[in-house]
PDB file of N, CA and C in Angstrom:
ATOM      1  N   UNK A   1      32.371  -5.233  -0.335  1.00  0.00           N
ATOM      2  CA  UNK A   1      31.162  -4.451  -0.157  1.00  0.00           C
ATOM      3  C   UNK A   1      31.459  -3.350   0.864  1.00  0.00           C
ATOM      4  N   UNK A   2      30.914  -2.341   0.872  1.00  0.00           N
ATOM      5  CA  UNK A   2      31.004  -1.163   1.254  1.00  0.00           C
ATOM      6  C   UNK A   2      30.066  -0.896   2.699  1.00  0.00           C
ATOM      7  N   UNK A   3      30.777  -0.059   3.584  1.00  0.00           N
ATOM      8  CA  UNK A   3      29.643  -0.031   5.028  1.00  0.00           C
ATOM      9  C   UNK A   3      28.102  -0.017   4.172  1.00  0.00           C
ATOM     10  N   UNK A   4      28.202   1.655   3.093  1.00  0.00           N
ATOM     11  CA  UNK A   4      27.090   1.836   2.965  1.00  0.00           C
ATOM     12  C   UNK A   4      25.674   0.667   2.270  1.00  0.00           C
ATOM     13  N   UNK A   5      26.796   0.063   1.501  1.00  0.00           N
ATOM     14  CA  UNK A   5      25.877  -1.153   0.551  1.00  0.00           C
ATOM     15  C   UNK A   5      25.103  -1.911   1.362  1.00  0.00           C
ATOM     16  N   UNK A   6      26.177  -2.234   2.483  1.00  0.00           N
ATOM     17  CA  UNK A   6      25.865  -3.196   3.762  1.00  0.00           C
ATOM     18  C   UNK A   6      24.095  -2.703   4.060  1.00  0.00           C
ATOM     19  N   UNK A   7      24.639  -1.398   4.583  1.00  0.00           N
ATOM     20  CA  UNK A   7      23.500  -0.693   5.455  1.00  0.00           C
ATOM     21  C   UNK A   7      21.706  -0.773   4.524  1.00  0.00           C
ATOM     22  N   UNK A   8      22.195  -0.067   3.173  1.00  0.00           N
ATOM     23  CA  UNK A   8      20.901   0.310   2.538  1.00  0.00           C
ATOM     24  C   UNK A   8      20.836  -1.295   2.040  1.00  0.00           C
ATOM     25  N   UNK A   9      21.114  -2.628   1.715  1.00  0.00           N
ATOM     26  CA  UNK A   9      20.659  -3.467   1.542  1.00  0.00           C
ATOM     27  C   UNK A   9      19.827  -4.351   2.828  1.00  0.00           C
ATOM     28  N   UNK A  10      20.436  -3.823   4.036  1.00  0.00           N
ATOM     29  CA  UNK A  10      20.071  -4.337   5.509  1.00  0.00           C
ATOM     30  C   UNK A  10      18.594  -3.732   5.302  1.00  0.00           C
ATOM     31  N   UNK A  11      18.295  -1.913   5.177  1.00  0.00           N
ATOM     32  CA  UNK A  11      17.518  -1.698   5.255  1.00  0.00           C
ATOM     33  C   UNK A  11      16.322  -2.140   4.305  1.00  0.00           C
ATOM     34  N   UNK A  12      16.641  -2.359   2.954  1.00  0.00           N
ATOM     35  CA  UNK A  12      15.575  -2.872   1.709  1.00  0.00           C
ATOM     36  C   UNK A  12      15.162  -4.177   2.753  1.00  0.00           C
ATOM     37  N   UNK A  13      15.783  -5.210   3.154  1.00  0.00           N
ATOM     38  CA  UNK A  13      15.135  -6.328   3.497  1.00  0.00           C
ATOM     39  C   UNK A  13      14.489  -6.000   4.517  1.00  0.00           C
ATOM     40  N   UNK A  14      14.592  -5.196   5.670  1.00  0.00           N
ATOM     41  CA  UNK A  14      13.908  -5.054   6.965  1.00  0.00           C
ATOM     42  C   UNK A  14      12.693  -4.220   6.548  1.00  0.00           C
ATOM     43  N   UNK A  15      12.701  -3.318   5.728  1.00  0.00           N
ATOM     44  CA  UNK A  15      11.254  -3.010   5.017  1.00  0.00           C
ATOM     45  C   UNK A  15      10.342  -4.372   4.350  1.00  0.00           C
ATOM     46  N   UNK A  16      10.893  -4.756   3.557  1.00  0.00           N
ATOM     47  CA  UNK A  16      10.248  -5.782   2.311  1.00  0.00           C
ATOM     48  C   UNK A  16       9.985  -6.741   3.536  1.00  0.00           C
ATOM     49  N   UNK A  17      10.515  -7.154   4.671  1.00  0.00           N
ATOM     50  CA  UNK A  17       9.933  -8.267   5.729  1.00  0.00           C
ATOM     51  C   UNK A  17       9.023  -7.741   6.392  1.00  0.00           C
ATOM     52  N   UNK A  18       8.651  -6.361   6.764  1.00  0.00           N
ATOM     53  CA  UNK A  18       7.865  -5.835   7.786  1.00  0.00           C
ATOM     54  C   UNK A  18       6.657  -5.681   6.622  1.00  0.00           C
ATOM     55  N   UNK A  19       6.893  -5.367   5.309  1.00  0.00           N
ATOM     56  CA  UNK A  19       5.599  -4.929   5.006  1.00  0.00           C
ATOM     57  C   UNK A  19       4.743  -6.082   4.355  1.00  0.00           C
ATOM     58  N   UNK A  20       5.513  -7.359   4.229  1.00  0.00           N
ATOM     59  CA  UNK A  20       4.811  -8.567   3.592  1.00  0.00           C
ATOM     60  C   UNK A  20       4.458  -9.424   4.807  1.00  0.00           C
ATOM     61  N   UNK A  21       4.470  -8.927   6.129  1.00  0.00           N
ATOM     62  CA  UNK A  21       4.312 -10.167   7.293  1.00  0.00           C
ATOM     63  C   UNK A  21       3.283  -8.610   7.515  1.00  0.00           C
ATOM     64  N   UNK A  22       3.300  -7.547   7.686  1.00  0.00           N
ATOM     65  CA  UNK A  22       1.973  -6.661   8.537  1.00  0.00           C
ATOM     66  C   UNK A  22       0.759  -6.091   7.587  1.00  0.00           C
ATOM     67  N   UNK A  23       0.976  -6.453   6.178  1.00  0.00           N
ATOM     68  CA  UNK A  23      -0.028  -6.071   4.866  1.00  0.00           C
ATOM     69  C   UNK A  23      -1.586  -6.390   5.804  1.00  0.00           C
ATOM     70  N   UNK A  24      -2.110  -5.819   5.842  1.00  0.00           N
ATOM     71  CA  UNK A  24      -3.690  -6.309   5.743  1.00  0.00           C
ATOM     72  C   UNK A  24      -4.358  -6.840   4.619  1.00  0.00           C
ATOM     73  N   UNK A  25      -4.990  -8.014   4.791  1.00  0.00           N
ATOM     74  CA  UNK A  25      -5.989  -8.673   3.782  1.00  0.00           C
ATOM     75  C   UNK A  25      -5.351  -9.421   3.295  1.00  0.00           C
ATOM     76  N   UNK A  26      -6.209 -10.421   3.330  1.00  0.00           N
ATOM     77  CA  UNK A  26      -5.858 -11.295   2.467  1.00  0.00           C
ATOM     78  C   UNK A  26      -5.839 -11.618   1.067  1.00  0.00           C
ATOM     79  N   UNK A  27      -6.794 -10.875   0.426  1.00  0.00           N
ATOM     80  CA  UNK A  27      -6.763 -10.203  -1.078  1.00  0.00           C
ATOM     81  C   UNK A  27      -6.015 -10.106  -1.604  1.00  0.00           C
ATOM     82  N   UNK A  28      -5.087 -10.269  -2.827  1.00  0.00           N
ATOM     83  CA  UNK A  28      -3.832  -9.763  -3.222  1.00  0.00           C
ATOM     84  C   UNK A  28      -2.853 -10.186  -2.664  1.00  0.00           C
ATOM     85  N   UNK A  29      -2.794 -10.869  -1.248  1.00  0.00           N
ATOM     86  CA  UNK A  29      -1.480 -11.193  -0.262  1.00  0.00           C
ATOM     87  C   UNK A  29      -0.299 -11.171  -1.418  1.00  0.00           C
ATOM     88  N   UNK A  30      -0.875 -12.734  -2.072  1.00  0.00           N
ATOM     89  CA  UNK A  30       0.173 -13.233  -2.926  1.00  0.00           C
ATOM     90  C   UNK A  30       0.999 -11.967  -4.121  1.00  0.00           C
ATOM     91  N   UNK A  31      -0.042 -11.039  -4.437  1.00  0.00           N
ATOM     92  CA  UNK A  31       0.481  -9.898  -5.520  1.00  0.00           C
ATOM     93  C   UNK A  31       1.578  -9.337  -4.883  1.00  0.00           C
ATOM     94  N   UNK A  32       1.103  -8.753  -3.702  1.00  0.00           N
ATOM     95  CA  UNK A  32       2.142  -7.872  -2.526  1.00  0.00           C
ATOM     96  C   UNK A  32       3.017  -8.837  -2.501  1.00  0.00           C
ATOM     97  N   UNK A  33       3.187 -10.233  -1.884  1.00  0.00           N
ATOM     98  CA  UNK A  33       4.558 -10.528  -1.792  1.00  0.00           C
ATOM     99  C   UNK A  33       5.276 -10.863  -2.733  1.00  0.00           C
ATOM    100  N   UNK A  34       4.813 -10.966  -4.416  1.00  0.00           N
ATOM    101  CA  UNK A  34       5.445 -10.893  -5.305  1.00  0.00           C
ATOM    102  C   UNK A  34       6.131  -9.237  -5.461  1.00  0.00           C
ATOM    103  N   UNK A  35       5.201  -8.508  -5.360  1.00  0.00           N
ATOM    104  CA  UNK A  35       5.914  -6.789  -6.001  1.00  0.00           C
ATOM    105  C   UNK A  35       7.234  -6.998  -4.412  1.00  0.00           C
ATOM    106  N   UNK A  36       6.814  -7.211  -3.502  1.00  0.00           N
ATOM    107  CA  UNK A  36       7.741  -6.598  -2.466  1.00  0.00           C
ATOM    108  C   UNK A  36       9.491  -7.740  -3.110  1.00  0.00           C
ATOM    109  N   UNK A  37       8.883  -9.077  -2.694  1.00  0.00           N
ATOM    110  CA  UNK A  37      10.375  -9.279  -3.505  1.00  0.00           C
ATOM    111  C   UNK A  37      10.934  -8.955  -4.906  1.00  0.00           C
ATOM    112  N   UNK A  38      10.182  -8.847  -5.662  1.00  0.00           N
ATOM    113  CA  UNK A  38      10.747  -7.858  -7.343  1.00  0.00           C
ATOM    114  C   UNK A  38      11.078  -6.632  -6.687  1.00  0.00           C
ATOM    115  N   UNK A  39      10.905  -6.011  -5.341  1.00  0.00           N
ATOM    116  CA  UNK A  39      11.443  -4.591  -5.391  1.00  0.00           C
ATOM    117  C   UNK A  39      12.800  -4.814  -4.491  1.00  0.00           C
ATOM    118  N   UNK A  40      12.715  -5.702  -3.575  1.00  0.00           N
ATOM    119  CA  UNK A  40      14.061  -6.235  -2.863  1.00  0.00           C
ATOM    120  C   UNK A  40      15.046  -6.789  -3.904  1.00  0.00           C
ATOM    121  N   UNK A  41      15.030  -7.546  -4.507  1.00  0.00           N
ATOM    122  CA  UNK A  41      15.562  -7.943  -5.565  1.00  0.00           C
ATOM    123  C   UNK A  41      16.284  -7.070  -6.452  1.00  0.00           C
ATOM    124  N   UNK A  42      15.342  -5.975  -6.741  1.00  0.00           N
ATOM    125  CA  UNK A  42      16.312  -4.705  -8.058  1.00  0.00           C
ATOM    126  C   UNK A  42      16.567  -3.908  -6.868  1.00  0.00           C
ATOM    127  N   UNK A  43      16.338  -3.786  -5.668  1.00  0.00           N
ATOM    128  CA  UNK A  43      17.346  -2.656  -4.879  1.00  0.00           C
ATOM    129  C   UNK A  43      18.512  -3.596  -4.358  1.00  0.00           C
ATOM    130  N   UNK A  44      18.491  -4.460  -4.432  1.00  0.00           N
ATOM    131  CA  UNK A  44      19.821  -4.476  -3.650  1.00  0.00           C
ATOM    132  C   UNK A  44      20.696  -4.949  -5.414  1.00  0.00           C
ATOM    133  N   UNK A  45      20.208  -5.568  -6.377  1.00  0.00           N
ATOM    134  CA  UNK A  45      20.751  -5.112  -7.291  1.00  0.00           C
ATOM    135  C   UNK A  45      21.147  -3.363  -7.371  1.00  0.00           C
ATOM    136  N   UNK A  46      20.438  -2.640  -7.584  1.00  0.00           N
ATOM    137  CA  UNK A  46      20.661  -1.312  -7.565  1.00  0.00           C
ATOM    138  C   UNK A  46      22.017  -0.979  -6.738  1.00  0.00           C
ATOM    139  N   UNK A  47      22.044  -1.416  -5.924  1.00  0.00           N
ATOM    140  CA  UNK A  47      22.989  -0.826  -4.626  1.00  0.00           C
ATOM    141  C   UNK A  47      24.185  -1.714  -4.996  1.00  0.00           C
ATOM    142  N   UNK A  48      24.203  -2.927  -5.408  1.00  0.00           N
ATOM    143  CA  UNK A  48      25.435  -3.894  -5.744  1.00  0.00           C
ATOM    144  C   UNK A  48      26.302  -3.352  -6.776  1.00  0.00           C
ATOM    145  N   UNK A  49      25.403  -2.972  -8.105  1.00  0.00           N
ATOM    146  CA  UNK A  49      25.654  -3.143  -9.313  1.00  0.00           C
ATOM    147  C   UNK A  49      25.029  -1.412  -9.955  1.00  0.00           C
ATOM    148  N   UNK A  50      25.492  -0.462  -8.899  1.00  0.00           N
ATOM    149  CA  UNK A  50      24.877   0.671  -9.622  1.00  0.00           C
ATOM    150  C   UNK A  50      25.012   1.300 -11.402  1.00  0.00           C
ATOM    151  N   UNK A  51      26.254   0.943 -11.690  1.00  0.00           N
ATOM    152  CA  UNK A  51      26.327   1.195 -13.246  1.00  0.00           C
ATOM    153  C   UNK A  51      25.275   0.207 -14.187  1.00  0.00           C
ATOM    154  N   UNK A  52      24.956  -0.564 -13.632  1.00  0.00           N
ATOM    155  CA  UNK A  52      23.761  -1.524 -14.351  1.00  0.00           C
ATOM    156  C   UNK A  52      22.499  -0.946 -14.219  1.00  0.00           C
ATOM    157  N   UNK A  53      22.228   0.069 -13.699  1.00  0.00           N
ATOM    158  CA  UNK A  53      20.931   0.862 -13.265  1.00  0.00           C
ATOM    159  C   UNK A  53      21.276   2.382 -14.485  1.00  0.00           C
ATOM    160  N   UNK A  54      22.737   2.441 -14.440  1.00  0.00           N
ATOM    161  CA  UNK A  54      22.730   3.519 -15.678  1.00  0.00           C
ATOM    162  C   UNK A  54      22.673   3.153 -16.481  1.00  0.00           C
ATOM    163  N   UNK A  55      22.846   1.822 -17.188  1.00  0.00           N
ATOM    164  CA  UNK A  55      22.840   1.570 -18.142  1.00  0.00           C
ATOM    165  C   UNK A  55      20.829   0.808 -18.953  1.00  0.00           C
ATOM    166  N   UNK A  56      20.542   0.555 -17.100  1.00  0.00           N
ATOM    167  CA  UNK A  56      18.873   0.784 -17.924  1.00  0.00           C
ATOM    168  C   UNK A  56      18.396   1.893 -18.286  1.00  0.00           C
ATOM    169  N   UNK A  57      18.982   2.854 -17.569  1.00  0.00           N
ATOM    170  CA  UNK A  57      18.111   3.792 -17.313  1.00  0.00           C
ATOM    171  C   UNK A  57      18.825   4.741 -19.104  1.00  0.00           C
ATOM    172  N   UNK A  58      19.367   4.441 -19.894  1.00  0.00           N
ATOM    173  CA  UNK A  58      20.364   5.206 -21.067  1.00  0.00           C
ATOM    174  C   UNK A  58      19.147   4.139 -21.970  1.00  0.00           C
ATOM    175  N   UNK A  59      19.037   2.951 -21.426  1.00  0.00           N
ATOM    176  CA  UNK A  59      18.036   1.887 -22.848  1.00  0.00           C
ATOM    177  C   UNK A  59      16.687   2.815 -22.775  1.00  0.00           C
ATOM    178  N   UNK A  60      16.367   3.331 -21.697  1.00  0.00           N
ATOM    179  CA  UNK A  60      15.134   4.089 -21.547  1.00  0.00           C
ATOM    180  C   UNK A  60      15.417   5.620 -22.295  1.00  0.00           C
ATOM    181  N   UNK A  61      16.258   5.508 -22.528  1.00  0.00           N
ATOM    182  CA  UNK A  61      16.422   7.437 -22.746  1.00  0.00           C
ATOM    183  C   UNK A  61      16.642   7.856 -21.553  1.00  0.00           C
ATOM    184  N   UNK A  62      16.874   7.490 -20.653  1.00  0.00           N
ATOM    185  CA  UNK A  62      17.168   8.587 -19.383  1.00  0.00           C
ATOM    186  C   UNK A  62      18.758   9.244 -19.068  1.00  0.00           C
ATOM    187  N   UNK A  63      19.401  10.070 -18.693  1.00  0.00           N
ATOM    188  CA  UNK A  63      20.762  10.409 -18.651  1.00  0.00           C
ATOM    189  C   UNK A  63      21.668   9.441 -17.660  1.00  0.00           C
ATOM    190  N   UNK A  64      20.846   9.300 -16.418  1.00  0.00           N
ATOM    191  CA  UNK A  64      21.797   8.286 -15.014  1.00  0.00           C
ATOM    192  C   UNK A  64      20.457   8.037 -14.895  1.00  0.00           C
ATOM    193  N   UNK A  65      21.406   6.692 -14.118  1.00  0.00           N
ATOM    194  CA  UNK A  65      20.800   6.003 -12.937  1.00  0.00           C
ATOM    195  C   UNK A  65      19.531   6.697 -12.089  1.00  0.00           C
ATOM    196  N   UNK A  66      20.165   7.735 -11.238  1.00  0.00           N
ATOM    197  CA  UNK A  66      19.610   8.376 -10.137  1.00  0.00           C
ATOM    198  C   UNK A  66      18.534   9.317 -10.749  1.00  0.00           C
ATOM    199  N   UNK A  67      18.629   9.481 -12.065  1.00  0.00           N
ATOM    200  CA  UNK A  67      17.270  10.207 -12.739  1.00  0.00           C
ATOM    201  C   UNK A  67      16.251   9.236 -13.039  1.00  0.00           C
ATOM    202  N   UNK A  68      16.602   8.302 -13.182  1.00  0.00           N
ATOM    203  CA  UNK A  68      15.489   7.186 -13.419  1.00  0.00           C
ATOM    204  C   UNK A  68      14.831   6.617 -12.180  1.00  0.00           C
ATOM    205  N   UNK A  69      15.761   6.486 -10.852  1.00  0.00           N
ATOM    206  CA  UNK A  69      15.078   6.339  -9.799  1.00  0.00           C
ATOM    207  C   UNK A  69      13.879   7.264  -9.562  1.00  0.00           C
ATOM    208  N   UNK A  70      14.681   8.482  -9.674  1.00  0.00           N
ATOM    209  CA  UNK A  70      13.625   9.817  -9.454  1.00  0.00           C
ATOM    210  C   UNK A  70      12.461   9.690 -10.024  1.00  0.00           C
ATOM    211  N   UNK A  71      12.117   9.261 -11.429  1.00  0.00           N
ATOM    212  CA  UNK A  71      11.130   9.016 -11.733  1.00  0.00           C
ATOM    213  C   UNK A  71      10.528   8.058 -11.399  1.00  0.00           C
ATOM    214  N   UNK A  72      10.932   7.034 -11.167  1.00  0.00           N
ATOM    215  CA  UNK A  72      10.292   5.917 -10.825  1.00  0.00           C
ATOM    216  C   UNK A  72       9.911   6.030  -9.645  1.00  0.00           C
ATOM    217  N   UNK A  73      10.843   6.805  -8.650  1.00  0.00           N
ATOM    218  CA  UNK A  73      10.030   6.851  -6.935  1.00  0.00           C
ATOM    219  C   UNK A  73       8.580   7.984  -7.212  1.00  0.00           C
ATOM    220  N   UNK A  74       8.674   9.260  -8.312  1.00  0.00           N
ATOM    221  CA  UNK A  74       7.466   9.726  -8.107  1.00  0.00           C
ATOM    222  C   UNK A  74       6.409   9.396  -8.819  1.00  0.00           C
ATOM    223  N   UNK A  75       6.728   8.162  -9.191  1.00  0.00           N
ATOM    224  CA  UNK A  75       5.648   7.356  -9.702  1.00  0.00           C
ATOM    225  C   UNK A  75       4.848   6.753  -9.057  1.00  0.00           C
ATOM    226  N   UNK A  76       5.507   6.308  -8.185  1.00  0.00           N
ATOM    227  CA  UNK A  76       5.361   5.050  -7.109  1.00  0.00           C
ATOM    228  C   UNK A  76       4.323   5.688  -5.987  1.00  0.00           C
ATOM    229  N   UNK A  77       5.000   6.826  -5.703  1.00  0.00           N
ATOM    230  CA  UNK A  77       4.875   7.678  -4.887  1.00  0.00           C
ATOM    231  C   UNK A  77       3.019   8.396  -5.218  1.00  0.00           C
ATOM    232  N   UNK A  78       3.278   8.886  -6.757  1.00  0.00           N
ATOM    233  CA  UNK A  78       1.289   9.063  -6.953  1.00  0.00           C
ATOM    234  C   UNK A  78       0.142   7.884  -6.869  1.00  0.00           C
ATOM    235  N   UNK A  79       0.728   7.068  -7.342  1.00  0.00           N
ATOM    236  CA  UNK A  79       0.507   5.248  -7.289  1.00  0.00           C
ATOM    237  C   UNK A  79      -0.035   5.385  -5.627  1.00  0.00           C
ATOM    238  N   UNK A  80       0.850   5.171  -4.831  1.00  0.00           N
ATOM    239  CA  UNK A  80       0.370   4.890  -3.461  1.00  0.00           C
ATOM    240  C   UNK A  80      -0.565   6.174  -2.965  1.00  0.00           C
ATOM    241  N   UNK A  81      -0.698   7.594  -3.261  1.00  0.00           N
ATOM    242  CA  UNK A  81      -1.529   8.442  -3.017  1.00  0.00           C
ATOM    243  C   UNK A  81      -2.831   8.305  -3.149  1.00  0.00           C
ATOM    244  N   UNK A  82      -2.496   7.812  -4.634  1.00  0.00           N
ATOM    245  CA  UNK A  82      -3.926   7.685  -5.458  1.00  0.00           C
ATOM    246  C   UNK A  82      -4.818   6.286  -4.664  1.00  0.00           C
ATOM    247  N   UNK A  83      -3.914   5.154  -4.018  1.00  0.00           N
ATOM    248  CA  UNK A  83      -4.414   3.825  -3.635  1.00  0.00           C
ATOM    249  C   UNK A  83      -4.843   3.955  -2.392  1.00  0.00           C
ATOM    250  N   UNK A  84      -4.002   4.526  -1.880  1.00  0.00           N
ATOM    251  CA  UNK A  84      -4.890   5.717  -0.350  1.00  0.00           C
ATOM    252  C   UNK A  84      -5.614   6.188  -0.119  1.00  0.00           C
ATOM    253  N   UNK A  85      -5.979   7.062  -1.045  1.00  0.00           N
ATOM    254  CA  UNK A  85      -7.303   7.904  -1.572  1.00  0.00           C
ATOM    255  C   UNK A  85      -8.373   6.930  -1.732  1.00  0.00           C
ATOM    256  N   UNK A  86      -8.184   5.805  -2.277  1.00  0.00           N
ATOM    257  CA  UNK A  86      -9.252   5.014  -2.742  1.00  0.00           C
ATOM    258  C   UNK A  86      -9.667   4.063  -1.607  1.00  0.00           C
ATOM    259  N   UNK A  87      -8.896   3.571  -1.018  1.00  0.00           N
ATOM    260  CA  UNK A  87      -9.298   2.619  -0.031  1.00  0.00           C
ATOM    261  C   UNK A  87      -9.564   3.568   1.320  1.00  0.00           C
ATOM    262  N   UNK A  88      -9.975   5.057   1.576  1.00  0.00           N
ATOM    263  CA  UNK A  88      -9.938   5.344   2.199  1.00  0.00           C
ATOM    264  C   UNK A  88     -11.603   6.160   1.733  1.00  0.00           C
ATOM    265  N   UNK A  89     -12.067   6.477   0.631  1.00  0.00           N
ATOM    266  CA  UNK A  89     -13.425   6.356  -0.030  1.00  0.00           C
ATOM    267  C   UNK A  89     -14.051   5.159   0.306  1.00  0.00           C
ATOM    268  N   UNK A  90     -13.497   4.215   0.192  1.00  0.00           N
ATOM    269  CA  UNK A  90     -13.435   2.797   0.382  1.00  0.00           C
ATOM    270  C   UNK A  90     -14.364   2.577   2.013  1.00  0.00           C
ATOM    271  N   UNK A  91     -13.565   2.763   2.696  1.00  0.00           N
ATOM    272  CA  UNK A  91     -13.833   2.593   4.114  1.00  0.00           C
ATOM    273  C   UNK A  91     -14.365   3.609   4.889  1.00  0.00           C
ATOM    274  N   UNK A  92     -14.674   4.890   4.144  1.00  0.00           N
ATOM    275  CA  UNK A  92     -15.486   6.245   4.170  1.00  0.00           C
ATOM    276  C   UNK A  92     -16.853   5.272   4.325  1.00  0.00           C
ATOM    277  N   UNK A  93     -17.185   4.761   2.768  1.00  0.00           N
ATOM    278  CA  UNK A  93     -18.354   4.359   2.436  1.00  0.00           C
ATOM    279  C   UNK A  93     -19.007   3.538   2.969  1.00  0.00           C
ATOM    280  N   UNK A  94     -18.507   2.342   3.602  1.00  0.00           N
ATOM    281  CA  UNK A  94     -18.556   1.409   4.724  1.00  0.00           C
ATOM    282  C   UNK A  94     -18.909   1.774   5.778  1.00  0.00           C
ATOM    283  N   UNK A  95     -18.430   3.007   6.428  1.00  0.00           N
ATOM    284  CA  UNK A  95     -18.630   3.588   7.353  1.00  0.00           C
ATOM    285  C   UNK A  95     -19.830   4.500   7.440  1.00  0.00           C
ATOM    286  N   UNK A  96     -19.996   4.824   6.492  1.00  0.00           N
ATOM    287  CA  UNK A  96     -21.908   5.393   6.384  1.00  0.00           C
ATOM    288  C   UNK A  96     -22.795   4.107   6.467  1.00  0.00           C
ATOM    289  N   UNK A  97     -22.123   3.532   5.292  1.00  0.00           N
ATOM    290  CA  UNK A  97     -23.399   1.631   5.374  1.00  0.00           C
ATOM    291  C   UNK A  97     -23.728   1.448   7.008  1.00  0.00           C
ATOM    292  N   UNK A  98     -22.747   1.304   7.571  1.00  0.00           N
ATOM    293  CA  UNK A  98     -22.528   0.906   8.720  1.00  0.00           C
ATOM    294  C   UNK A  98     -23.962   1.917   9.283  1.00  0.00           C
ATOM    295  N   UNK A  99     -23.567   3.261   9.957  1.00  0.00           N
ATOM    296  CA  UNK A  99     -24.184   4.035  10.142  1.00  0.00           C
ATOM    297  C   UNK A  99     -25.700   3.843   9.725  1.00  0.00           C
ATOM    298  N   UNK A 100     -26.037   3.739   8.493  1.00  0.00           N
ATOM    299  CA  UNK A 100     -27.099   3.532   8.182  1.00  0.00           C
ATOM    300  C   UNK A 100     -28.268   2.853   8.530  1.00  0.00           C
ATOM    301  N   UNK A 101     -27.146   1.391   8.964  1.00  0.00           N
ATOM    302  CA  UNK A 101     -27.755   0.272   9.122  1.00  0.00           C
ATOM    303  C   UNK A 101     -28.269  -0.046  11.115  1.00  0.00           C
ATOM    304  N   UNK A 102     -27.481   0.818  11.647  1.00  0.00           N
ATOM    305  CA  UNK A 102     -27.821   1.295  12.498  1.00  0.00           C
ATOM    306  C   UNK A 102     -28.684   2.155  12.829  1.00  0.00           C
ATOM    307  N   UNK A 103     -28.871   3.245  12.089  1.00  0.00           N
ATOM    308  CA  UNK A 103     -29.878   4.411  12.503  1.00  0.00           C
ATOM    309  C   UNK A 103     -31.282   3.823  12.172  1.00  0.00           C
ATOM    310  N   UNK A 104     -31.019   2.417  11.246  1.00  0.00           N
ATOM    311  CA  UNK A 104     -32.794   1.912  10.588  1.00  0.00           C
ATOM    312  C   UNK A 104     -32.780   0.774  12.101  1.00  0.00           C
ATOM    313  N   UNK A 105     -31.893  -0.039  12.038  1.00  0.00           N
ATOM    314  CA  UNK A 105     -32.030  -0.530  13.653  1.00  0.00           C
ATOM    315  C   UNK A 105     -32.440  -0.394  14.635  1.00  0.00           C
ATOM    316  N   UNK A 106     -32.052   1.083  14.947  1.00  0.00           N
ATOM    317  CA  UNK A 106     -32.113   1.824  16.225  1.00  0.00           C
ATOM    318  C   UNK A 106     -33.995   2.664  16.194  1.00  0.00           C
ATOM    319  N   UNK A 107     -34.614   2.615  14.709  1.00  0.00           N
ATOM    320  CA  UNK A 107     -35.771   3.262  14.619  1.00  0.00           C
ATOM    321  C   UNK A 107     -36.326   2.376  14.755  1.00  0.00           C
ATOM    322  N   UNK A 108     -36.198   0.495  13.959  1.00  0.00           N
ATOM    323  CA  UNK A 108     -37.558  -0.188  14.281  1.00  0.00           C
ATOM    324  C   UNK A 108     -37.262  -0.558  15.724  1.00  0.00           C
ATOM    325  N   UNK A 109     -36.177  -0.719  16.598  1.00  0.00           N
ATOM    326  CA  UNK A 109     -36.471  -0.677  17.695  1.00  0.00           C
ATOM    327  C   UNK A 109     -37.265   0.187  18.589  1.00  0.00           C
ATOM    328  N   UNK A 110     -36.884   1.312  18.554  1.00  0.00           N
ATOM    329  CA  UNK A 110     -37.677   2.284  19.121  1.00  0.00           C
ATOM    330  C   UNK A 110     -39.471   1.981  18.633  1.00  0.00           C
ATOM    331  N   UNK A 111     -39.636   2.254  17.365  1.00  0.00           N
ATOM    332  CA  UNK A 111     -40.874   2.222  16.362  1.00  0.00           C
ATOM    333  C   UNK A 111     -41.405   0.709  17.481  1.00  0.00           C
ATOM    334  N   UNK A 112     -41.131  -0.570  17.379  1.00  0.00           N
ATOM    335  CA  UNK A 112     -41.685  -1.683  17.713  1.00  0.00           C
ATOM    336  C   UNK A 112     -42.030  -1.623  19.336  1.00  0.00           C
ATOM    337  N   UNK A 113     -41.012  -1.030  20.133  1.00  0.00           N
ATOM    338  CA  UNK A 113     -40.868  -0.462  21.686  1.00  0.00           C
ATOM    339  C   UNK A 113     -42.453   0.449  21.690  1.00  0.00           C
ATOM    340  N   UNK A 114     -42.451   1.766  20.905  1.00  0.00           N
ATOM    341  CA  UNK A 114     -43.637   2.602  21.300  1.00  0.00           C
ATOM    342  C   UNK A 114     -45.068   1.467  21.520  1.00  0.00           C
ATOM    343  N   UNK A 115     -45.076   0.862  20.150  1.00  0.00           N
ATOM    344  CA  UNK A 115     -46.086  -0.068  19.827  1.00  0.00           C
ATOM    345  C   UNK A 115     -46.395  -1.355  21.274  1.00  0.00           C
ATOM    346  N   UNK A 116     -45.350  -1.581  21.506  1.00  0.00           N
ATOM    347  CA  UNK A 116     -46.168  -2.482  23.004  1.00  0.00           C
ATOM    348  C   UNK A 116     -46.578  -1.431  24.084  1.00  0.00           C
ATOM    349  N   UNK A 117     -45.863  -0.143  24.120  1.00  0.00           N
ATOM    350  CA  UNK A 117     -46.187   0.511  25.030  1.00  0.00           C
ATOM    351  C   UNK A 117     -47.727   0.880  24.924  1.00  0.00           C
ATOM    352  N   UNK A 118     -48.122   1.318  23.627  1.00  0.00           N
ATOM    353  CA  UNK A 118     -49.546   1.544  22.825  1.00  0.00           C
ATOM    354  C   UNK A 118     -50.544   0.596  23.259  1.00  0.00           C
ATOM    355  N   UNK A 119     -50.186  -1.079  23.192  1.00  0.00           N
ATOM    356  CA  UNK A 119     -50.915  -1.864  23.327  1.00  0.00           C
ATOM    357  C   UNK A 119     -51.433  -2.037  24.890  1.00  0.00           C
ATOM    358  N   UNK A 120     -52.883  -2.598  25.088  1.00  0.00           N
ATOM    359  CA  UNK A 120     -53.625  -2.206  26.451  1.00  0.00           C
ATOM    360  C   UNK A 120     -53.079  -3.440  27.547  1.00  0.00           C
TER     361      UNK A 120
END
């Protein structure tokens, strides 16, 4: 094995451990730590066995390897934009509820406050 194989397989696992132990929610946990090891798994395949990545990527119609990554990272890549976008509408919206639920709070308090003041 090669310094570099060494290195970029060191790095696939020190990602795939940081992002399945710091994920938020418990929702899905189990999905995430399935995709994260299926993606540790074909990268360090990838990096072991790179002619086996040209040769998926030729069953697909693609020319190499490294063109099929390409597509596949800007896939990945709108994938996580788009999931960003959403959980961030997400917690936009929450954040008005929130708001809301406060500003009606903050009126029958006040509203119930005037009313003893009213009373003789």
């Amino acid at each position: 094995m090669q310094l570099i194989q060494f290195l970029l397989i060191a790095g696939v696992l020190i990602a795939v451990v940081l992002a399945v132990r710091f994920l938020p929610g418990d929702r899905s946990l189990a999905i995430k730590r399935i995709v994260a090891i299926v993606f540790a798994v074909s990268a360090v395949l990838a990096i072991l066995f790179p002619q086996a990545l040209t040769r998926v990527a030729s069953f697909f119609g693609v020319g190499r390897g490294t063109d099929l990554l390409l597509y596949v990272f800007v896939l990945m890549t709108l994938w996580f934009a788009v999931a960003t976008i959403r959980a961030k509408a997400r917690s936009d919206a929450r954040v008005t509820d929130l708001a809301r639920a406060v500003a009606l709070m903050e009126a029958r308090a006040e509203d119930s406050a005037g009313r003893r003041d009213a009373q003789p």
